[in-house]
C-alpha atoms as a PDB file:
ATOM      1  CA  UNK A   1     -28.364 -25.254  59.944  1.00  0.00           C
ATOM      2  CA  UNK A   2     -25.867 -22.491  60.284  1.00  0.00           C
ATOM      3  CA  UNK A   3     -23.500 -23.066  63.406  1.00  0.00           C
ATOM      4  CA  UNK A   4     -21.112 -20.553  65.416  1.00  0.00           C
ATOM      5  CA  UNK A   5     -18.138 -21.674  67.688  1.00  0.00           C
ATOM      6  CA  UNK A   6     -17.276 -19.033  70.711  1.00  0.00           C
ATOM      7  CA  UNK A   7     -14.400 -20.102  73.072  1.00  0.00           C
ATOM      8  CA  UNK A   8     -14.665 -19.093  76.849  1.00  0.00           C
ATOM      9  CA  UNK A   9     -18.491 -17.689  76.792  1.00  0.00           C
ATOM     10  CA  UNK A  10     -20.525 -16.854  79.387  1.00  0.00           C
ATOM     11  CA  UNK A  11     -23.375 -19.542  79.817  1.00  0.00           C
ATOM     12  CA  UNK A  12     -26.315 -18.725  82.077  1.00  0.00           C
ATOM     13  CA  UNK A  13     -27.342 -22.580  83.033  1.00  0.00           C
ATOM     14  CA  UNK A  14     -29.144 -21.345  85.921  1.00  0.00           C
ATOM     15  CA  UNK A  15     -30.690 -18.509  87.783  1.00  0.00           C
ATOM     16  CA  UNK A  16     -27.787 -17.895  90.073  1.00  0.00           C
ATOM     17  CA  UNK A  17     -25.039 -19.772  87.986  1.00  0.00           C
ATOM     18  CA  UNK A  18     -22.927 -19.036  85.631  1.00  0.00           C
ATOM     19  CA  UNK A  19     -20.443 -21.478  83.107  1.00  0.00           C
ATOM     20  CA  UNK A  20     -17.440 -20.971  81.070  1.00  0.00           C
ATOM     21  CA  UNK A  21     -17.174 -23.557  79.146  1.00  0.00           C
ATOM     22  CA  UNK A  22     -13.846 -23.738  76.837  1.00  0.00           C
ATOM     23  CA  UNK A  23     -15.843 -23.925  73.611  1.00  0.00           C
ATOM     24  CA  UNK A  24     -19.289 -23.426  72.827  1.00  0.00           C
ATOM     25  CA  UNK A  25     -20.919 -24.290  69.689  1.00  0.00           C
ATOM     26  CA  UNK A  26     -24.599 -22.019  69.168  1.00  0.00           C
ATOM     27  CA  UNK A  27     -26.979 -21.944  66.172  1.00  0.00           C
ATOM     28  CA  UNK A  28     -26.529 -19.002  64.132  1.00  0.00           C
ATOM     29  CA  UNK A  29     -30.234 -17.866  64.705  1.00  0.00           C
ATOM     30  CA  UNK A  30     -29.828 -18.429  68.333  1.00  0.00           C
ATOM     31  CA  UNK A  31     -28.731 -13.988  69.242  1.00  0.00           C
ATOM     32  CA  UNK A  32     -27.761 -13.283  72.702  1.00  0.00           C
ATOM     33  CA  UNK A  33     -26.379  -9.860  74.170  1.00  0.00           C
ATOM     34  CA  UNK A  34     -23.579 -10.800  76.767  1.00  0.00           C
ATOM     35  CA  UNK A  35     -24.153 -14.373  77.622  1.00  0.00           C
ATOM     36  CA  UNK A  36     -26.039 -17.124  76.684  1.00  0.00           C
ATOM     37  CA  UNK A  37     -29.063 -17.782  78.362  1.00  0.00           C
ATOM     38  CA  UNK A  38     -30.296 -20.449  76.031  1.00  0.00           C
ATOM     39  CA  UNK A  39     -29.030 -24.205  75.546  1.00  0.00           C
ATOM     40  CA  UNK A  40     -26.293 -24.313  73.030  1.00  0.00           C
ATOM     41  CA  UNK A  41     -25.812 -26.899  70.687  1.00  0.00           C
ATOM     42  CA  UNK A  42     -22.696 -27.958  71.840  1.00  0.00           C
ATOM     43  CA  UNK A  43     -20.742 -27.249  75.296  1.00  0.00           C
ATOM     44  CA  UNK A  44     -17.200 -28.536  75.366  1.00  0.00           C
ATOM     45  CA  UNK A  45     -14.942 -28.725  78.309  1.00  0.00           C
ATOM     46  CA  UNK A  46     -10.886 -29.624  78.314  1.00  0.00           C
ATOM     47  CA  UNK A  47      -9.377 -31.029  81.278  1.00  0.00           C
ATOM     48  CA  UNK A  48      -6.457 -29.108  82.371  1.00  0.00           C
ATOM     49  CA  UNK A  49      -4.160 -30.941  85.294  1.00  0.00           C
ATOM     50  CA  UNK A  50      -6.206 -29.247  87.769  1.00  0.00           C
ATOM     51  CA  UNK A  51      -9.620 -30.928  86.754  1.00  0.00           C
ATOM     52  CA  UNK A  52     -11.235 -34.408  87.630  1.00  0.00           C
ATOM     53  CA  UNK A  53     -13.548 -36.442  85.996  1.00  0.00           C
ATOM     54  CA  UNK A  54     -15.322 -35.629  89.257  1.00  0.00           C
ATOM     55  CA  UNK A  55     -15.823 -32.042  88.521  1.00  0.00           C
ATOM     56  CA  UNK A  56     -16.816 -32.513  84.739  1.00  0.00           C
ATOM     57  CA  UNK A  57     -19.548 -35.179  85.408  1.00  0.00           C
ATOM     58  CA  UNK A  58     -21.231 -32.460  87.936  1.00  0.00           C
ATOM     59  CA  UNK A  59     -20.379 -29.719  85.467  1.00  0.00           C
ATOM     60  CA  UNK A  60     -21.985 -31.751  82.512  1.00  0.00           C
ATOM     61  CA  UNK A  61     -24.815 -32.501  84.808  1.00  0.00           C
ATOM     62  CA  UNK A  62     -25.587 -29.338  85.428  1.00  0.00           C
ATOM     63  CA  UNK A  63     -25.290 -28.191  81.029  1.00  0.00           C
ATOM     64  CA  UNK A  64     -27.360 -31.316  80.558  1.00  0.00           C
ATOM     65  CA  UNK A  65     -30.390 -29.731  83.358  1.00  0.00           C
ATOM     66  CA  UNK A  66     -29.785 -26.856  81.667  1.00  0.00           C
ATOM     67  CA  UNK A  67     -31.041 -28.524  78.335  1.00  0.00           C
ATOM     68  CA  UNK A  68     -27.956 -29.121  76.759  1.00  0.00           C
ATOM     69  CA  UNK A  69     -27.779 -32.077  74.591  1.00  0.00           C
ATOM     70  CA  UNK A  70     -24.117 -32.916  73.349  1.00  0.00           C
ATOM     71  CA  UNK A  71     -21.536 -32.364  76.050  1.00  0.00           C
ATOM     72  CA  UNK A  72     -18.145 -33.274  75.679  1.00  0.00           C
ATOM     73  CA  UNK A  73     -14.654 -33.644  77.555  1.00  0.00           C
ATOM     74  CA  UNK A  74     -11.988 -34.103  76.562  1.00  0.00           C
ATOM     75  CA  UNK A  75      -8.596 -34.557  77.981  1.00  0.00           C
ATOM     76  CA  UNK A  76      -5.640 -34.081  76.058  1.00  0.00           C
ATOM     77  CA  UNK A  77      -3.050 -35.253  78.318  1.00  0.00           C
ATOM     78  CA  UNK A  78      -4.580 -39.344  78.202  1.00  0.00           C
ATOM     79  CA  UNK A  79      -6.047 -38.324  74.740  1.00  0.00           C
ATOM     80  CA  UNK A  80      -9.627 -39.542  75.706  1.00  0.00           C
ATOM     81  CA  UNK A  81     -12.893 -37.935  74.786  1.00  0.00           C
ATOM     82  CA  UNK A  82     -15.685 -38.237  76.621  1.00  0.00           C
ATOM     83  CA  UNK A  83     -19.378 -37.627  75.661  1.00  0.00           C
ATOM     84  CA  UNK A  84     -22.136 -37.253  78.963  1.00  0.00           C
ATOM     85  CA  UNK A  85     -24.991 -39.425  78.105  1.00  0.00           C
ATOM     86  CA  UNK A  86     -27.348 -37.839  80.385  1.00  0.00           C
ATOM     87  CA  UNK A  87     -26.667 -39.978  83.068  1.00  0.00           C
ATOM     88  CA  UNK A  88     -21.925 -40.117  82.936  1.00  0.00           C
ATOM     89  CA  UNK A  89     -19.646 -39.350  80.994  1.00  0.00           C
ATOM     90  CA  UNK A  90     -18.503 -42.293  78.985  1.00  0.00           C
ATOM     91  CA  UNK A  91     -15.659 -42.657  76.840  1.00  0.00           C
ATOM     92  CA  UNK A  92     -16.139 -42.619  73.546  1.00  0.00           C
ATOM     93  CA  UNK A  93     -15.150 -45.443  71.599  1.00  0.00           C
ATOM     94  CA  UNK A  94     -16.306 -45.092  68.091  1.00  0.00           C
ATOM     95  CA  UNK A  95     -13.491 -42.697  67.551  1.00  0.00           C
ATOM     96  CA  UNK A  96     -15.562 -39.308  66.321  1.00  0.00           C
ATOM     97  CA  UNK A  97     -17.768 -37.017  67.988  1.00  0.00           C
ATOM     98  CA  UNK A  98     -21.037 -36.162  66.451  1.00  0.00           C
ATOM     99  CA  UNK A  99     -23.934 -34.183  66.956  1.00  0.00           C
ATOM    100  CA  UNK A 100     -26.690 -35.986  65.211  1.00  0.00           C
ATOM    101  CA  UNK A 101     -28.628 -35.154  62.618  1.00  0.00           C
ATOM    102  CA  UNK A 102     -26.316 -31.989  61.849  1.00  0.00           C
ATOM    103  CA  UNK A 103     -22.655 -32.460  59.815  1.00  0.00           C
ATOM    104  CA  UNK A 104     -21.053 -31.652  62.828  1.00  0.00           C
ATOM    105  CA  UNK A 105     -17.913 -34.804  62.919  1.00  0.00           C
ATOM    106  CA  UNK A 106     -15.106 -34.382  65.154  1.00  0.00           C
ATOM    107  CA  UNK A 107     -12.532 -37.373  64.469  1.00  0.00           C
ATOM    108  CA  UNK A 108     -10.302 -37.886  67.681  1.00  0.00           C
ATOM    109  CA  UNK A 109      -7.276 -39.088  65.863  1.00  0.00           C
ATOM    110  CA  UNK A 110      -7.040 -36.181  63.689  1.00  0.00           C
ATOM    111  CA  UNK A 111      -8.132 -33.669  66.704  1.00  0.00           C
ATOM    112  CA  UNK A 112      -5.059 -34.720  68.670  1.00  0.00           C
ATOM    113  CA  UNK A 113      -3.029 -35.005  66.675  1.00  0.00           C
ATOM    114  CA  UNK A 114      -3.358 -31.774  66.269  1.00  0.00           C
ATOM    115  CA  UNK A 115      -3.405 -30.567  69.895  1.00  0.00           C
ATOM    116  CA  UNK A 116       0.051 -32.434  69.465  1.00  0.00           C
ATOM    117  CA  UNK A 117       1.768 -30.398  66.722  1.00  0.00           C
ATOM    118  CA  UNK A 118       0.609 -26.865  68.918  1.00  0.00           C
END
């Protein structure tokens, strides 16, 4: 399965609403014009000082109605990750984030210490 990363794209989640999440990750066969109107594999949001937990659990909420089925946060100022399980967020503790069945392996360690070094 081919995969495409878009930062900052428009995310139709419902008929009214719109999303920006900071990075989205879509199939490749999944074509959209200006937004997306279909679930993405992936939605990823990054706290910024402004944001609370608060916010992101109704914000992931909302991604997971919308039939989105990894979401993650993550906040590089306590350099936590956080994956929604449908229900919270919860931290994640195994130290990667996955999408499974798919290649897809984010390693938090390596991640920040990138975010670090920019």
């Amino acid at each position: 399965m081919g995969v495409e990363v878009f930062p900052e794209l428009r995310t139709q989640t419902l008929t009214t609403r719109f999303r920006v999440p900071d990075v989205l990750v879509v199939r490749s066969a999944d074509s959209f014009k200006r937004y997306i109107t279909r679930p993405p594999l992936v939605a990823i949001e990054i706290l910024s000082p402004e944001d609370t937990l608060k916010a992101m659990q109704t914000k992931s909420a909302e991604y997971y109605r919308f039939g989105v089925e990894n979401i993650w946060v993550i906040n590089p100022e306590t350099c936590i990750a956080y994956r929604y399980n449908g229900i919270v967020l919860e931290e994640v503790e195994t130290g990667e984030l996955t999408v499974p069945e798919t290649p897809i392996r984010v390693v938090l360690s390596e991640m920040f210490a990138e975010l670090d070094r920019a």
